[in-house]
Protein backbone atom coordinates (compact mmCIF):
# COMPACT_ATOMS: atom_id res chain seq x y z
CA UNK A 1 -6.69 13.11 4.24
CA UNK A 2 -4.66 15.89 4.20
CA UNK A 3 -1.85 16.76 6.49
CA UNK A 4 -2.25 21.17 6.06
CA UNK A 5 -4.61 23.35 6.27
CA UNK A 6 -3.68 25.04 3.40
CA UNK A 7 -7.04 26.86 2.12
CA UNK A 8 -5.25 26.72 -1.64
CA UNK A 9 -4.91 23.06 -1.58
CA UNK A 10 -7.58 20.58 -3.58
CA UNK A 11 -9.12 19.08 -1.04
CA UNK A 12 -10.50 22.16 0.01
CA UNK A 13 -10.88 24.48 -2.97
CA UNK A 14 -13.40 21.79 -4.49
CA UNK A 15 -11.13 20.38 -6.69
CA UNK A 16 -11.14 17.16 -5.47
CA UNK A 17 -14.80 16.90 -5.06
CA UNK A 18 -15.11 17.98 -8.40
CA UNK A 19 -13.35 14.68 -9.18
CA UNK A 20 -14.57 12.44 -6.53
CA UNK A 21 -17.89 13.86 -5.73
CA UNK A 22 -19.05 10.95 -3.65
CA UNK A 23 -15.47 11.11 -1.65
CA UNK A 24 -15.32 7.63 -2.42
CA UNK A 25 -18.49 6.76 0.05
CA UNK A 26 -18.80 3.66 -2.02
CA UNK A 27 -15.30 2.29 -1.06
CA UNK A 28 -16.58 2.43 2.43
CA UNK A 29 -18.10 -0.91 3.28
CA UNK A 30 -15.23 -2.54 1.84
CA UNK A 31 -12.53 -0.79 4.19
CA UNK A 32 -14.71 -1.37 6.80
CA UNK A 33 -14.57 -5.11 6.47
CA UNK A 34 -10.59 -5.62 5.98
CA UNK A 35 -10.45 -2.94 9.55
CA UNK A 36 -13.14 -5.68 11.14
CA UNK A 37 -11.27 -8.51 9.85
CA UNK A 38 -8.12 -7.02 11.21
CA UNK A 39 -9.73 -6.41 14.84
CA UNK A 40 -10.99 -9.31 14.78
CA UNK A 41 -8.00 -11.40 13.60
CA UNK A 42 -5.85 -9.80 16.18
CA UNK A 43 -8.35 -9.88 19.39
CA UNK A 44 -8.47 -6.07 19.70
CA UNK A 45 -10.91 -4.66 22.38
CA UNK A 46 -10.22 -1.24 21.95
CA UNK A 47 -11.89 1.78 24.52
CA UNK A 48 -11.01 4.53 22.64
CA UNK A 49 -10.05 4.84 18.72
CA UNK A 50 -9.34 7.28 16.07
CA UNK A 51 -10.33 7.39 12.24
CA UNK A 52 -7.58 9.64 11.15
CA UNK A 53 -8.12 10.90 7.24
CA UNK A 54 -11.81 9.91 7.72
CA UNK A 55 -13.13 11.75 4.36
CA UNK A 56 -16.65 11.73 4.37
CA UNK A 57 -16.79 9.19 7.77
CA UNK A 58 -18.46 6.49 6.65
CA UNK A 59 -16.14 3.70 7.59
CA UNK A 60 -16.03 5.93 11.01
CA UNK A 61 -19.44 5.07 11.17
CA UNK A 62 -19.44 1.33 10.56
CA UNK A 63 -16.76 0.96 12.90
CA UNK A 64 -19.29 2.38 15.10
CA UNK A 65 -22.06 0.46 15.06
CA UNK A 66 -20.02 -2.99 14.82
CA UNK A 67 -18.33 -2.17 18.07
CA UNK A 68 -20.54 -0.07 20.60
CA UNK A 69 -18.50 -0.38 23.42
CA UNK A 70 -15.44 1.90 22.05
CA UNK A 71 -15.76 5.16 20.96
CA UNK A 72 -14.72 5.98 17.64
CA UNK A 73 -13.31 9.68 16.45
CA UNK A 74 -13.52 10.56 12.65
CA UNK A 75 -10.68 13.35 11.98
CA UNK A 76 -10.27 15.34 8.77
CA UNK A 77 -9.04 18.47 7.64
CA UNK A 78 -10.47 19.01 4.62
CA UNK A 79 -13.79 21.43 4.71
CA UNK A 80 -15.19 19.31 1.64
CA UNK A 81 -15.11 16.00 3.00
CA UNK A 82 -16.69 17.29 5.89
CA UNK A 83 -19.62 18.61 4.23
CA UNK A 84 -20.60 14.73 3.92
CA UNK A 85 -20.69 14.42 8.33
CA UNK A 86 -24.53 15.33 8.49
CA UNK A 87 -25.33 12.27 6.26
CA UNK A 88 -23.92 9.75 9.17
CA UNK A 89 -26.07 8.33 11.50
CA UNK A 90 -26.23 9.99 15.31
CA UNK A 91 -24.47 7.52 17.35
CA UNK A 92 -23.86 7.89 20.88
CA UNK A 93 -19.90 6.28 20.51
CA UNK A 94 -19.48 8.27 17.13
CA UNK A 95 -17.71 11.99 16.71
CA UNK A 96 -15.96 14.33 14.37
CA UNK A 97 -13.62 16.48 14.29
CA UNK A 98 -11.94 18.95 11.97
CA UNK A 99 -9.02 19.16 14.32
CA UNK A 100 -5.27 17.69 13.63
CA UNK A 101 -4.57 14.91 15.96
CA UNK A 102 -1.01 14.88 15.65
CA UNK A 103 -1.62 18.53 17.29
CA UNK A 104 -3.17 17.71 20.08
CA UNK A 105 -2.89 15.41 23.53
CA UNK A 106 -5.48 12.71 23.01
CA UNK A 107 -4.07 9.07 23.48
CA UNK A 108 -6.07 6.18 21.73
CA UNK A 109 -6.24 2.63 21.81
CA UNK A 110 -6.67 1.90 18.39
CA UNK A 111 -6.13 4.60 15.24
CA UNK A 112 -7.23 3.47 11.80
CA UNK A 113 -5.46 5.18 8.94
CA UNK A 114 -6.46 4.19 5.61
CA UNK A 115 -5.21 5.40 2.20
CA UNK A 116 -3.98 8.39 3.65
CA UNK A 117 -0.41 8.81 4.05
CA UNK A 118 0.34 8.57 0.34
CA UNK A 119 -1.13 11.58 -0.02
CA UNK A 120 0.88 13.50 2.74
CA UNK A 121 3.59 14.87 1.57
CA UNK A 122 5.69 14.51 4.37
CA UNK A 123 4.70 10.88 5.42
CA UNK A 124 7.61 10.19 7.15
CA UNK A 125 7.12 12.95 9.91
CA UNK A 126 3.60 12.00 9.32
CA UNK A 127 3.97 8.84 10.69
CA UNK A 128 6.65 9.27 13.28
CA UNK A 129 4.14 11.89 15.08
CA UNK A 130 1.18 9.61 14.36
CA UNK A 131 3.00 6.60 16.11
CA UNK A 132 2.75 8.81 19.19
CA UNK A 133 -0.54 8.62 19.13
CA UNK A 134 -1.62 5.39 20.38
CA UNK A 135 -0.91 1.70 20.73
CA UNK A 136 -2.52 0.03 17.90
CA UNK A 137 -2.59 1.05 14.19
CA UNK A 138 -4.82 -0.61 11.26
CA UNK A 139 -3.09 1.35 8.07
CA UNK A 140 -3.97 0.30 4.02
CA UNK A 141 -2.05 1.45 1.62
CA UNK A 142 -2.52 1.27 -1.80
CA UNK A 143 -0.03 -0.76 -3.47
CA UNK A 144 0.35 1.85 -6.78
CA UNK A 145 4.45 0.13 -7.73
CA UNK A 146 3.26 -2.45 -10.11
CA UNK A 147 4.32 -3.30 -13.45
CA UNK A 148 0.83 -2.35 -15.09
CA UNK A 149 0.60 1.37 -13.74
CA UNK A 150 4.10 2.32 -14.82
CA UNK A 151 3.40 0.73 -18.37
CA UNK A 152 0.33 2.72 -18.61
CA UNK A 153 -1.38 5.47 -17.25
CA UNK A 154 -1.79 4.83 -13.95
CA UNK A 155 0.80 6.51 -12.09
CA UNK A 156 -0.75 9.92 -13.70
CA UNK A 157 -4.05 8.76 -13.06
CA UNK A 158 -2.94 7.97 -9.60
CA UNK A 159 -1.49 11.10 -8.68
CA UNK A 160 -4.25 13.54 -10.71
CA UNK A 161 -7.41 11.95 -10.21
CA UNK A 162 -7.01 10.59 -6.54
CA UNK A 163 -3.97 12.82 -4.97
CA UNK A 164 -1.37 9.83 -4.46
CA UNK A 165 1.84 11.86 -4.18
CA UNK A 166 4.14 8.34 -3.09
CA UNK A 167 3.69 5.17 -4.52
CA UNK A 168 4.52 1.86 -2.90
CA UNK A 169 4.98 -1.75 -3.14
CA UNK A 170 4.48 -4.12 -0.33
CA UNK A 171 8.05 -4.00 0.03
CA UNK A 172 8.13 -0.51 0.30
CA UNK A 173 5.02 0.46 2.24
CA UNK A 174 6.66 -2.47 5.21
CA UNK A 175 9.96 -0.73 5.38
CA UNK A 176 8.19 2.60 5.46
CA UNK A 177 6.14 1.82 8.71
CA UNK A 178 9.09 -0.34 10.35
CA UNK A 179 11.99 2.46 9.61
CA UNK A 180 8.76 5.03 11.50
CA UNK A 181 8.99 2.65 14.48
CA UNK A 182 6.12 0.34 14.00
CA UNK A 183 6.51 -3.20 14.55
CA UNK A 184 4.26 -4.93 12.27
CA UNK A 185 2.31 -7.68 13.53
CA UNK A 186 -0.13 -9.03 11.08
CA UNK A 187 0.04 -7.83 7.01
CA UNK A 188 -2.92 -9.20 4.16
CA UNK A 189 -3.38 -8.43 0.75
CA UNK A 190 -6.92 -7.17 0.25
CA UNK A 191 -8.45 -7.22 -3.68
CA UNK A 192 -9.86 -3.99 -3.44
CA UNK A 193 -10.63 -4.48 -7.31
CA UNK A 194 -13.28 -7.14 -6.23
CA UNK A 195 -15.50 -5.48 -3.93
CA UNK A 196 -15.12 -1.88 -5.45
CA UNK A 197 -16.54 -0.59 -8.36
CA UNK A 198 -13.91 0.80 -11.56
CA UNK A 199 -13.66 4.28 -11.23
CA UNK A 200 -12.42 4.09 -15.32
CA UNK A 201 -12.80 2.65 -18.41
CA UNK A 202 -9.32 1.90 -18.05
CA UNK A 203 -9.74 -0.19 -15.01
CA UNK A 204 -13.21 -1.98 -16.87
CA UNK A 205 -10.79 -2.72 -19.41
CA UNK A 206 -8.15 -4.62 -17.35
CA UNK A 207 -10.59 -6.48 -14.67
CA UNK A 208 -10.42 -9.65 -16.68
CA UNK A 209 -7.11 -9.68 -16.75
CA UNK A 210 -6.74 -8.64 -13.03
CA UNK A 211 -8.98 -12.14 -12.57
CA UNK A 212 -6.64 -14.04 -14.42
CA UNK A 213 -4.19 -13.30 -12.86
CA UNK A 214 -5.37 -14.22 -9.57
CA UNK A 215 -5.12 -17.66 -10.37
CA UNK A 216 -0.80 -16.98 -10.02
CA UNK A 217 -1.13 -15.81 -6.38
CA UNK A 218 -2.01 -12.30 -4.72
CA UNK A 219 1.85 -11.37 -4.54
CA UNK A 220 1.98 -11.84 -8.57
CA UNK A 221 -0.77 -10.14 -9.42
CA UNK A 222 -0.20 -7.15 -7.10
CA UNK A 223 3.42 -6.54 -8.82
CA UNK A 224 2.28 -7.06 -12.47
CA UNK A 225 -1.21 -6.19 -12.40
CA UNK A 226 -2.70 -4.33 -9.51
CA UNK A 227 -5.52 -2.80 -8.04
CA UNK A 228 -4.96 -4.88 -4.83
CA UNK A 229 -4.34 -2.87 -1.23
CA UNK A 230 -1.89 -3.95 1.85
CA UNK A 231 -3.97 -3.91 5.33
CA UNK A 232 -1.39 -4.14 8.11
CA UNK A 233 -1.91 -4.32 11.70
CA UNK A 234 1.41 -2.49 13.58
CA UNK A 235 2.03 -1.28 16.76
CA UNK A 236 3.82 1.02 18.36
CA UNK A 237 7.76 -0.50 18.41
C-alpha cells in the first residue's frame, strides 16, 4: 500500500495494524467482485497480472482461483500486511512479493491497483511509473470529496484511521489517471457501503440515510453522501 520502505512509517511500525488488525480481509470479496465484473465486462484474458498494494492478499487470491490460466502476483511493502500471506491458500498461479514493482523489469498484462494510490504520497509519479508497467489497469479509488465527509468527521477519520493522504471525487480521480496517461475505457460506481460492513458508529449512524439517498441516483449520493468507490478500467494511452 505503501510507496517507501521507510521502517518509521505506520504500515510497518504496527500502527496501522493496531487500527486495522484484520487489514481489511473482510473488504476482500467485495473488491474481488467489482475486479471480476470489470474483466469480465471488458473481455480481458490476461497471461500474466499484478496485485500491486495487495495488503494481506486476499483479493490476490480470489483473483486466483477465478482465473487459473493467468498468473497472479500480490506486491506489498509493508512487513505487517505481509504477516497475513501464510493464511492464503497454496495455488500453483498465485505469488508474493515484498518487492517494488515500479523497481523492477517485469511487464504484465493486467495490474490491479485498488485503494492504494491515495495513500502514496507522491501519486502522480506513482502512477506515471506504474503506467509503465503493463497494458491493462483495474484501479478503485475511494471517492472521499463528498459533501458529508467535509461536514463531519470524515476527512480526519479518513486520513487517521485508514491513511488516505488525497481525497477525490469522480471528477478528480478521472483527470488524475487521464493527465498520468491512461485512457480510460470503462468507469462504475461501486456501493462499497452495501456489501461492506461499518467500520464506525458514525458510518451505522448514516447507512439509512446513505439508502435513501440511493433512490436520487449513484452520482447524487456519492457527492452528498458517500461511502461509494469508482472502479475504472484504463489502459495504457
Amino acid at each position: 500500500m505503501n510507496s517507501t520502505t521507510d521502517p518509521t512509517d505506520e504500515y510497518d511500525n504496527g500502527k496501522y495494524l493496531t487500527k486495522n488488525p484484520t487489514w481489511h480481509t473482510e473488504d476482500s470479496p467485495y473488491k474481488a467482485s467489482f475486479v471480476i465484473d470489470a474483466i469480465d465486462r471488458n473481455n480481458l484474458s490476461p497471461k500474466r497480472s499484478a496485485d500491486i498494494g495487495c495488503g494481506a492478499g486476499l483479493v490476490t487470491e480470489i483473483l486466483a482461483k477465478r482465473y487459473p490460466a493467468s498468473s497472479f502476483v500480490g506486491y506489498e511493502l509493508s512487513a505487517n500486511a505481509r504477516i497475513f500471506w501464510s493464511q492464503r491458500q497454496k495455488l500453483p498461479n498465485l505469488s508474493y512479493a515484498s518487492d517494488n514493482l515500479l523497481e523492477l523489469r517485469d511487464q504484465f498484462d493486467l495490474i490491479v491497483c485498488l485503494d492504494v494510490f491515495e495513500h502514496v504520497e507522491d501519486y502522480f509519479g506513482f502512477l506515471r511509473a506504474l503506467r509503465c508497467k503493463g497494458k491493462n489497469f483495474i484501479f478503485n479509488i475511494p471517492l472521499d470529496m463528498n459533501v458529508m465527509k467535509l461536514m463531519t468527521s470524515g476527512i480526519k477519520y479518513a486520513r487517521e484511521e485508514v491513511g488516505h493522504l488525497h481525497y477525490f471525487s469522480q471528477y478528480s480521480a478521472i483527470k488524475t489517471l487521464e493527465d498520468c496517461g491512461y485512457k480510460i475505457s470503462d468507469q462504475k460506481l461501486s456501493v462499497a457501503f452495501l456489501s461492506t460492513p461499518p467500520r464506525n458508529i458514525r458510518q451505522v449512524l448514516v447507512l439509512p440515510i446513505r439508502l435513501l439517498s440511493l433512490v436520487l441516483g449513484k452520482s447524487f449520493a456519492t457527492r452528498v453522501f458517500g461511502g461509494i468507490s469508482l472502479v475504472v478500467f484504463a489502459t495504457a494511452d
